[in-house]
N, C-alpha and C. Protein backbone atom coordinates (compact mmCIF):
# COMPACT_ATOMS: atom_id res chain seq x y z
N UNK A 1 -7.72 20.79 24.31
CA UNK A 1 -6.57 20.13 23.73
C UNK A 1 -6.90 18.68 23.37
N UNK A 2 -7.39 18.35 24.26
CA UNK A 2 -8.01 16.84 23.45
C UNK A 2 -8.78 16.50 22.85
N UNK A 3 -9.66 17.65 22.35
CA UNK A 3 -10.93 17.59 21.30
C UNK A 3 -9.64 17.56 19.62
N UNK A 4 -8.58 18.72 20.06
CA UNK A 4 -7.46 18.67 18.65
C UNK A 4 -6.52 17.37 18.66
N UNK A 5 -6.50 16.39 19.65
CA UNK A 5 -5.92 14.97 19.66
C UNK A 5 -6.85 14.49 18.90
N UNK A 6 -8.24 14.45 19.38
CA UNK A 6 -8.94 13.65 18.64
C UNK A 6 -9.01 13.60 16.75
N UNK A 7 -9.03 15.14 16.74
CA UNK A 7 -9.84 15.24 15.73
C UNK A 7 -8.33 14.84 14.76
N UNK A 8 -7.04 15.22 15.30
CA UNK A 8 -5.79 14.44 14.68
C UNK A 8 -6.01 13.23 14.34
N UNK A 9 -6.04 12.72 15.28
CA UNK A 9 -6.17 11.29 15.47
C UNK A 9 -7.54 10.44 14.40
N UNK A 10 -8.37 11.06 14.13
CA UNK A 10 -9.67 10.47 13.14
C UNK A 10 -8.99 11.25 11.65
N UNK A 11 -8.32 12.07 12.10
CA UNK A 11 -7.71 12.65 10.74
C UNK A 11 -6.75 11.66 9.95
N UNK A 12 -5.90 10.72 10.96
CA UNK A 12 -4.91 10.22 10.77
C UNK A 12 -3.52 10.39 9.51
N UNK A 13 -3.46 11.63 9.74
CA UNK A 13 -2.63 12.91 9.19
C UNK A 13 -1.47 11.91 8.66
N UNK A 14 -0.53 10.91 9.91
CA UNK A 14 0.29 10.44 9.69
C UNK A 14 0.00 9.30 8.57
N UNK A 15 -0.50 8.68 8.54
CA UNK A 15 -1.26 7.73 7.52
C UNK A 15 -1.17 7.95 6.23
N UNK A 16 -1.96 9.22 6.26
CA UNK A 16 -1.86 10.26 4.97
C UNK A 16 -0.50 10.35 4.32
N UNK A 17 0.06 10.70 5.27
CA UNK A 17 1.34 11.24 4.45
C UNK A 17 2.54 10.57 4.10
N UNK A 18 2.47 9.24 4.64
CA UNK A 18 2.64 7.92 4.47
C UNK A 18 2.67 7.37 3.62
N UNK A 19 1.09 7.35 3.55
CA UNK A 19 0.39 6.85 1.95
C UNK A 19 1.38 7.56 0.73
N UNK A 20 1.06 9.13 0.53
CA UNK A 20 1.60 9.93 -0.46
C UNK A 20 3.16 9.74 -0.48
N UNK A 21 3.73 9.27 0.84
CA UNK A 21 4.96 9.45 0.18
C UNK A 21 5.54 7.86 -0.59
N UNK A 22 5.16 6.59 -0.23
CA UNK A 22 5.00 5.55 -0.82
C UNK A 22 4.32 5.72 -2.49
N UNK A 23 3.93 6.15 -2.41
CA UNK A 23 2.96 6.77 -3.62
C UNK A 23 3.96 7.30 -4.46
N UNK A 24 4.56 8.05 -4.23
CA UNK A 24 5.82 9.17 -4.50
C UNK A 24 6.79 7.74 -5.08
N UNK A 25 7.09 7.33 -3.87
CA UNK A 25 8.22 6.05 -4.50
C UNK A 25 7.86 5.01 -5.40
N UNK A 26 6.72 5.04 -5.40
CA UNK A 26 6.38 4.15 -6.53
C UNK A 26 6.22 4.50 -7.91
N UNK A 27 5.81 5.87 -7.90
CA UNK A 27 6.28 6.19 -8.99
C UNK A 27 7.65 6.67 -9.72
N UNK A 28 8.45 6.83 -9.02
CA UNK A 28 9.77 6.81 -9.39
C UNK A 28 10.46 5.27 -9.39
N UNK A 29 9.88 4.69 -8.72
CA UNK A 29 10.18 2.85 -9.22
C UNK A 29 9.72 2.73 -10.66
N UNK A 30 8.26 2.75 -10.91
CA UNK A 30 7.56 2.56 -12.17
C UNK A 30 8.15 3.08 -13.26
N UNK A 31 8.80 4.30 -13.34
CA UNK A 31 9.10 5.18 -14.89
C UNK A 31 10.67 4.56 -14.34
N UNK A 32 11.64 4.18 -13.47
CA UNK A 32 12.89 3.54 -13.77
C UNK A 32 12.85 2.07 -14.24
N UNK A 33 11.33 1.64 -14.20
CA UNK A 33 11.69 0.63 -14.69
C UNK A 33 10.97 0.21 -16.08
N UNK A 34 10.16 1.58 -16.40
CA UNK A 34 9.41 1.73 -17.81
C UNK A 34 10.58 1.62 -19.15
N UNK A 35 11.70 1.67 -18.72
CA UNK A 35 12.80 1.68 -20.23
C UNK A 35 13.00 0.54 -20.35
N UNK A 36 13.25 -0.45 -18.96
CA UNK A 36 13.58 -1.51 -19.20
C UNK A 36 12.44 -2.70 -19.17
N UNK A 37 11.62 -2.23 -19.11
CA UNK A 37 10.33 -3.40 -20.10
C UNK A 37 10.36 -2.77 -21.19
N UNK A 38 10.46 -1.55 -21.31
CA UNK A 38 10.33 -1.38 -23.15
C UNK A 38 11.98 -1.85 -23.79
N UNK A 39 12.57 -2.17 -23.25
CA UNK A 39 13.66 -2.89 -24.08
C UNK A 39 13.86 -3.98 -24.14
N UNK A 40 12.90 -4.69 -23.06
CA UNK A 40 12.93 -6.35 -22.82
C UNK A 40 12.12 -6.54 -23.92
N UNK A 41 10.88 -5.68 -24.09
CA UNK A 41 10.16 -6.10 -25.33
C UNK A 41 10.54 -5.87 -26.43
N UNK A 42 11.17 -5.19 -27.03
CA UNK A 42 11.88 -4.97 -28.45
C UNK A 42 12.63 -5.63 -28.46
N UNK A 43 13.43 -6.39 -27.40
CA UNK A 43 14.42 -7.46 -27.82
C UNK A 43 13.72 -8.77 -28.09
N UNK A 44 12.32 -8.91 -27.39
CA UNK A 44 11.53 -10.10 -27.72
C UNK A 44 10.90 -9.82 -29.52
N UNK A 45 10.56 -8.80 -29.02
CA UNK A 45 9.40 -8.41 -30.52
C UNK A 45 10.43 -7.96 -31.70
N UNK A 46 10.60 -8.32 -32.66
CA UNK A 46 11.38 -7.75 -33.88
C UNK A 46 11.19 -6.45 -34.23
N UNK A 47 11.57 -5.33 -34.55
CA UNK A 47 11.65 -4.21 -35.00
C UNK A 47 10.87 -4.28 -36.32
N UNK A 48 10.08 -3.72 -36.64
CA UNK A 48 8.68 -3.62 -37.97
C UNK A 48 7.79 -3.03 -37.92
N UNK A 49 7.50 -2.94 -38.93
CA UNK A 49 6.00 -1.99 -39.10
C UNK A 49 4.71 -2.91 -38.32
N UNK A 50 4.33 -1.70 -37.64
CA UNK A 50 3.66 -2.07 -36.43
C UNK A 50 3.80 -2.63 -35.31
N UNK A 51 5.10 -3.41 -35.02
CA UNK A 51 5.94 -4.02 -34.04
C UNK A 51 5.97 -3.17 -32.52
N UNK A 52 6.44 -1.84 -33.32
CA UNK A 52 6.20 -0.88 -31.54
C UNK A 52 4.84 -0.28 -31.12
N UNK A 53 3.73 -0.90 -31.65
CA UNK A 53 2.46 -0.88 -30.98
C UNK A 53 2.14 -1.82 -30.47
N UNK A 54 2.03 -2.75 -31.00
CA UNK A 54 2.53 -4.21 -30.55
C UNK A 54 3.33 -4.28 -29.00
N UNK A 55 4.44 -3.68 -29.19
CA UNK A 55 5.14 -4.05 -27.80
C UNK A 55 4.83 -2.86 -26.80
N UNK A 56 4.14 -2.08 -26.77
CA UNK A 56 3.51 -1.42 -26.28
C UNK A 56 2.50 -1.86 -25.10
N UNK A 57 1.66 -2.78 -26.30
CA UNK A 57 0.48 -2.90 -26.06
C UNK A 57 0.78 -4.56 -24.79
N UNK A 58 2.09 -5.34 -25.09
CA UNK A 58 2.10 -6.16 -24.39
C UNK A 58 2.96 -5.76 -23.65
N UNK A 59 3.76 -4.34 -23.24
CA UNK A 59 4.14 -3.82 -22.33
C UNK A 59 3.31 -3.64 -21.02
N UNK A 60 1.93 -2.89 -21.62
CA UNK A 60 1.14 -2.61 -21.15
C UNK A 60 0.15 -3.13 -19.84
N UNK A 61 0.00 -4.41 -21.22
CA UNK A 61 -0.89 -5.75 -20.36
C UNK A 61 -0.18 -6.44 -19.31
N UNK A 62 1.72 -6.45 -19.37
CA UNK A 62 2.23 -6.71 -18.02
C UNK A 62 2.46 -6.09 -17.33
N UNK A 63 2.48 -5.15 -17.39
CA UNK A 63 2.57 -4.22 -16.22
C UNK A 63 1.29 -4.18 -15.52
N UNK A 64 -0.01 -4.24 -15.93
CA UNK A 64 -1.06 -4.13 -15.50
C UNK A 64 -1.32 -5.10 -14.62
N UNK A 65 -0.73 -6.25 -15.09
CA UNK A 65 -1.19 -7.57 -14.64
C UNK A 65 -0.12 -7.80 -13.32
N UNK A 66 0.63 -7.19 -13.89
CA UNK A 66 1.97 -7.12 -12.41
C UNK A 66 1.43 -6.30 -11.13
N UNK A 67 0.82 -5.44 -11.59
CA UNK A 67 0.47 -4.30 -10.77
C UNK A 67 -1.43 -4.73 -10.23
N UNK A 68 -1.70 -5.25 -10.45
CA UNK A 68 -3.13 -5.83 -10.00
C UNK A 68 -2.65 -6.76 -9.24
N UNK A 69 -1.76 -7.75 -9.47
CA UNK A 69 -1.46 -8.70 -8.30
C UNK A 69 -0.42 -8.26 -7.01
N UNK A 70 0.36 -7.00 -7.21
CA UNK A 70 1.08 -6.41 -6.28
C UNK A 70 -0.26 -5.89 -5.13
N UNK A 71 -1.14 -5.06 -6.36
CA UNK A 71 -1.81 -4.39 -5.31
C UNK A 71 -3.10 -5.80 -4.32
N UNK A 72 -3.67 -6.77 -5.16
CA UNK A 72 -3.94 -7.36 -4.24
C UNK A 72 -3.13 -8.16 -3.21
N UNK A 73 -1.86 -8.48 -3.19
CA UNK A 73 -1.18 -8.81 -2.54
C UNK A 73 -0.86 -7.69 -1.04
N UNK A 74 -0.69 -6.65 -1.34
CA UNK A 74 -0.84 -5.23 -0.61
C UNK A 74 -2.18 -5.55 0.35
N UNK A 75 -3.09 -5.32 -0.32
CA UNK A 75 -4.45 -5.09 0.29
C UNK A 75 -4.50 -6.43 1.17
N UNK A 76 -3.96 -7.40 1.20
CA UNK A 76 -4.70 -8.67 2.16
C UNK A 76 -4.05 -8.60 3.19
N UNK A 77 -2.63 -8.34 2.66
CA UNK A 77 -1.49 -8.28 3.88
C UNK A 77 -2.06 -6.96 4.64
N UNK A 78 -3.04 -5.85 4.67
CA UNK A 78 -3.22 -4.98 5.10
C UNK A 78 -4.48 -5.11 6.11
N UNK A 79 -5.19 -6.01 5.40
CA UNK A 79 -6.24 -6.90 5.95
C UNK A 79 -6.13 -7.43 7.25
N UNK A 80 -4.87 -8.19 6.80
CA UNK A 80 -4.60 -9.04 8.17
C UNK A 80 -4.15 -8.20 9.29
N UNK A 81 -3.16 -7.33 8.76
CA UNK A 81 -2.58 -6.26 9.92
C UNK A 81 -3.64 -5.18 10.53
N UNK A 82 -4.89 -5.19 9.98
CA UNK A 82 -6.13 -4.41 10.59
C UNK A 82 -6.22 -5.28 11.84
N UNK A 83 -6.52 -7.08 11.29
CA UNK A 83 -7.44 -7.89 12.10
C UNK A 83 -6.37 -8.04 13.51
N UNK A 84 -5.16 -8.02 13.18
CA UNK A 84 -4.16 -8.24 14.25
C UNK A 84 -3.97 -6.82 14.88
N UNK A 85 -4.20 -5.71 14.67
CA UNK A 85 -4.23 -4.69 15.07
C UNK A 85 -5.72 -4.21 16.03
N UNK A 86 -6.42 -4.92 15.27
CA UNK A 86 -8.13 -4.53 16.43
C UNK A 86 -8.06 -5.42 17.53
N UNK A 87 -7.23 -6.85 17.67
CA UNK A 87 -7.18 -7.80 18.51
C UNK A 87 -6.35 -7.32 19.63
N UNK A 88 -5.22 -6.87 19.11
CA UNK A 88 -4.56 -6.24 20.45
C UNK A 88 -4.84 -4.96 20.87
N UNK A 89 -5.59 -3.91 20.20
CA UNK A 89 -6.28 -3.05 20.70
C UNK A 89 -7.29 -3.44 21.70
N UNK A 90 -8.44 -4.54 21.65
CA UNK A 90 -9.16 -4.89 22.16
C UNK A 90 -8.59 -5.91 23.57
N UNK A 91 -7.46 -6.52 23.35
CA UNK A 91 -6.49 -7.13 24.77
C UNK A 91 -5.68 -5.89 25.56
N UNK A 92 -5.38 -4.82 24.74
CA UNK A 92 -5.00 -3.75 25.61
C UNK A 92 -6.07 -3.41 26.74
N UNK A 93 -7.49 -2.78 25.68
CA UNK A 93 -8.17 -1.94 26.15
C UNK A 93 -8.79 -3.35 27.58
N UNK A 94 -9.18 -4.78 27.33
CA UNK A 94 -9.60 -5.54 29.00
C UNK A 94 -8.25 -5.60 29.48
N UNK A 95 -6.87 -5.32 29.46
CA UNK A 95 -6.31 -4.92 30.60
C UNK A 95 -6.26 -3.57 31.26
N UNK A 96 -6.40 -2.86 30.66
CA UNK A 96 -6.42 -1.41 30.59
C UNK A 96 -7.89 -1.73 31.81
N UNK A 97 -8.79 -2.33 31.28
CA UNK A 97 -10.19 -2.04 32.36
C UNK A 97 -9.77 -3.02 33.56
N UNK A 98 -9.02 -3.84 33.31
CA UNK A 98 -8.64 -4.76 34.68
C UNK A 98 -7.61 -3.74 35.88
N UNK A 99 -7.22 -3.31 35.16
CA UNK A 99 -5.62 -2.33 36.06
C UNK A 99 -6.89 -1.24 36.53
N UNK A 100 -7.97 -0.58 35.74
CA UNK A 100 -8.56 0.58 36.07
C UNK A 100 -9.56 -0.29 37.08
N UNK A 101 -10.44 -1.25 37.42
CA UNK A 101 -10.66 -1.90 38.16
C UNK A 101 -10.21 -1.93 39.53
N UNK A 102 -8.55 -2.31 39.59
CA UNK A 102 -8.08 -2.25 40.92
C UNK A 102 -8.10 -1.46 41.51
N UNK A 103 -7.64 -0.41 40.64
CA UNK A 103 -7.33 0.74 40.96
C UNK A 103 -9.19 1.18 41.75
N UNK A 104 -9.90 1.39 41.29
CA UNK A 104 -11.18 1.78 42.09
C UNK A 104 -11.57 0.83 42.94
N UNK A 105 -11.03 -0.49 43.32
CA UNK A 105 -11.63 -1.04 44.44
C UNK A 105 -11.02 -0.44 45.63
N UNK A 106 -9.89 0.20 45.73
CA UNK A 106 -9.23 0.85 46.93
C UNK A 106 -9.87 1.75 47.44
């Protein structure tokens, strides 16, 4: 039974499915809010020949640019919550050996 904890646990199943379902919501964020950059831009860009490639194309480039700084913004804050997460793993695990300590000097 604890070889199938483990192998859960390196699986990190919950993580996974986590991930996908954030994933899930973001794309139903993204296409509710795909009409309304394409209408912010046609109200900027004039209606003309060639105009809706045009606003397309600088649809495009903000969203991209929105979405590169979300995701590095994501990734650092995730960064940090690793480094603060191995630190108190590592203050658990020397109390964890201090309590297991006492416990065998008896």
């Amino acid at each position: 039974m604890a070889d199938f904890r483990e192998n859960v646990d390196k699986l990190n199943v919950r993580g996974i499915i986590m991930s996908a379902m954030m994933t899930a919501f973001g794309l139903v964020v993204a296409l509710s809010w795909k009409d309304a950059i394409n209408a912010l831009v046609a109200r900027i860009i004039p209606s003309g020949s060639g105009s809706s490639l045009l606003g397309q194309f600088i649809t495009a480039t903000a969203v991209t640019l929105l979405v590169v700084v979300l995701a590095t913004t994501v990734l650092r804050i995730n960064r940090r919550l690793e480094r603060q997460w191995e630190r108190m793993s590592e203050q658990m695990s020397e109390q964890i050996d201090r309590v297991t300590d006492l416990f065998d000097r008896d």
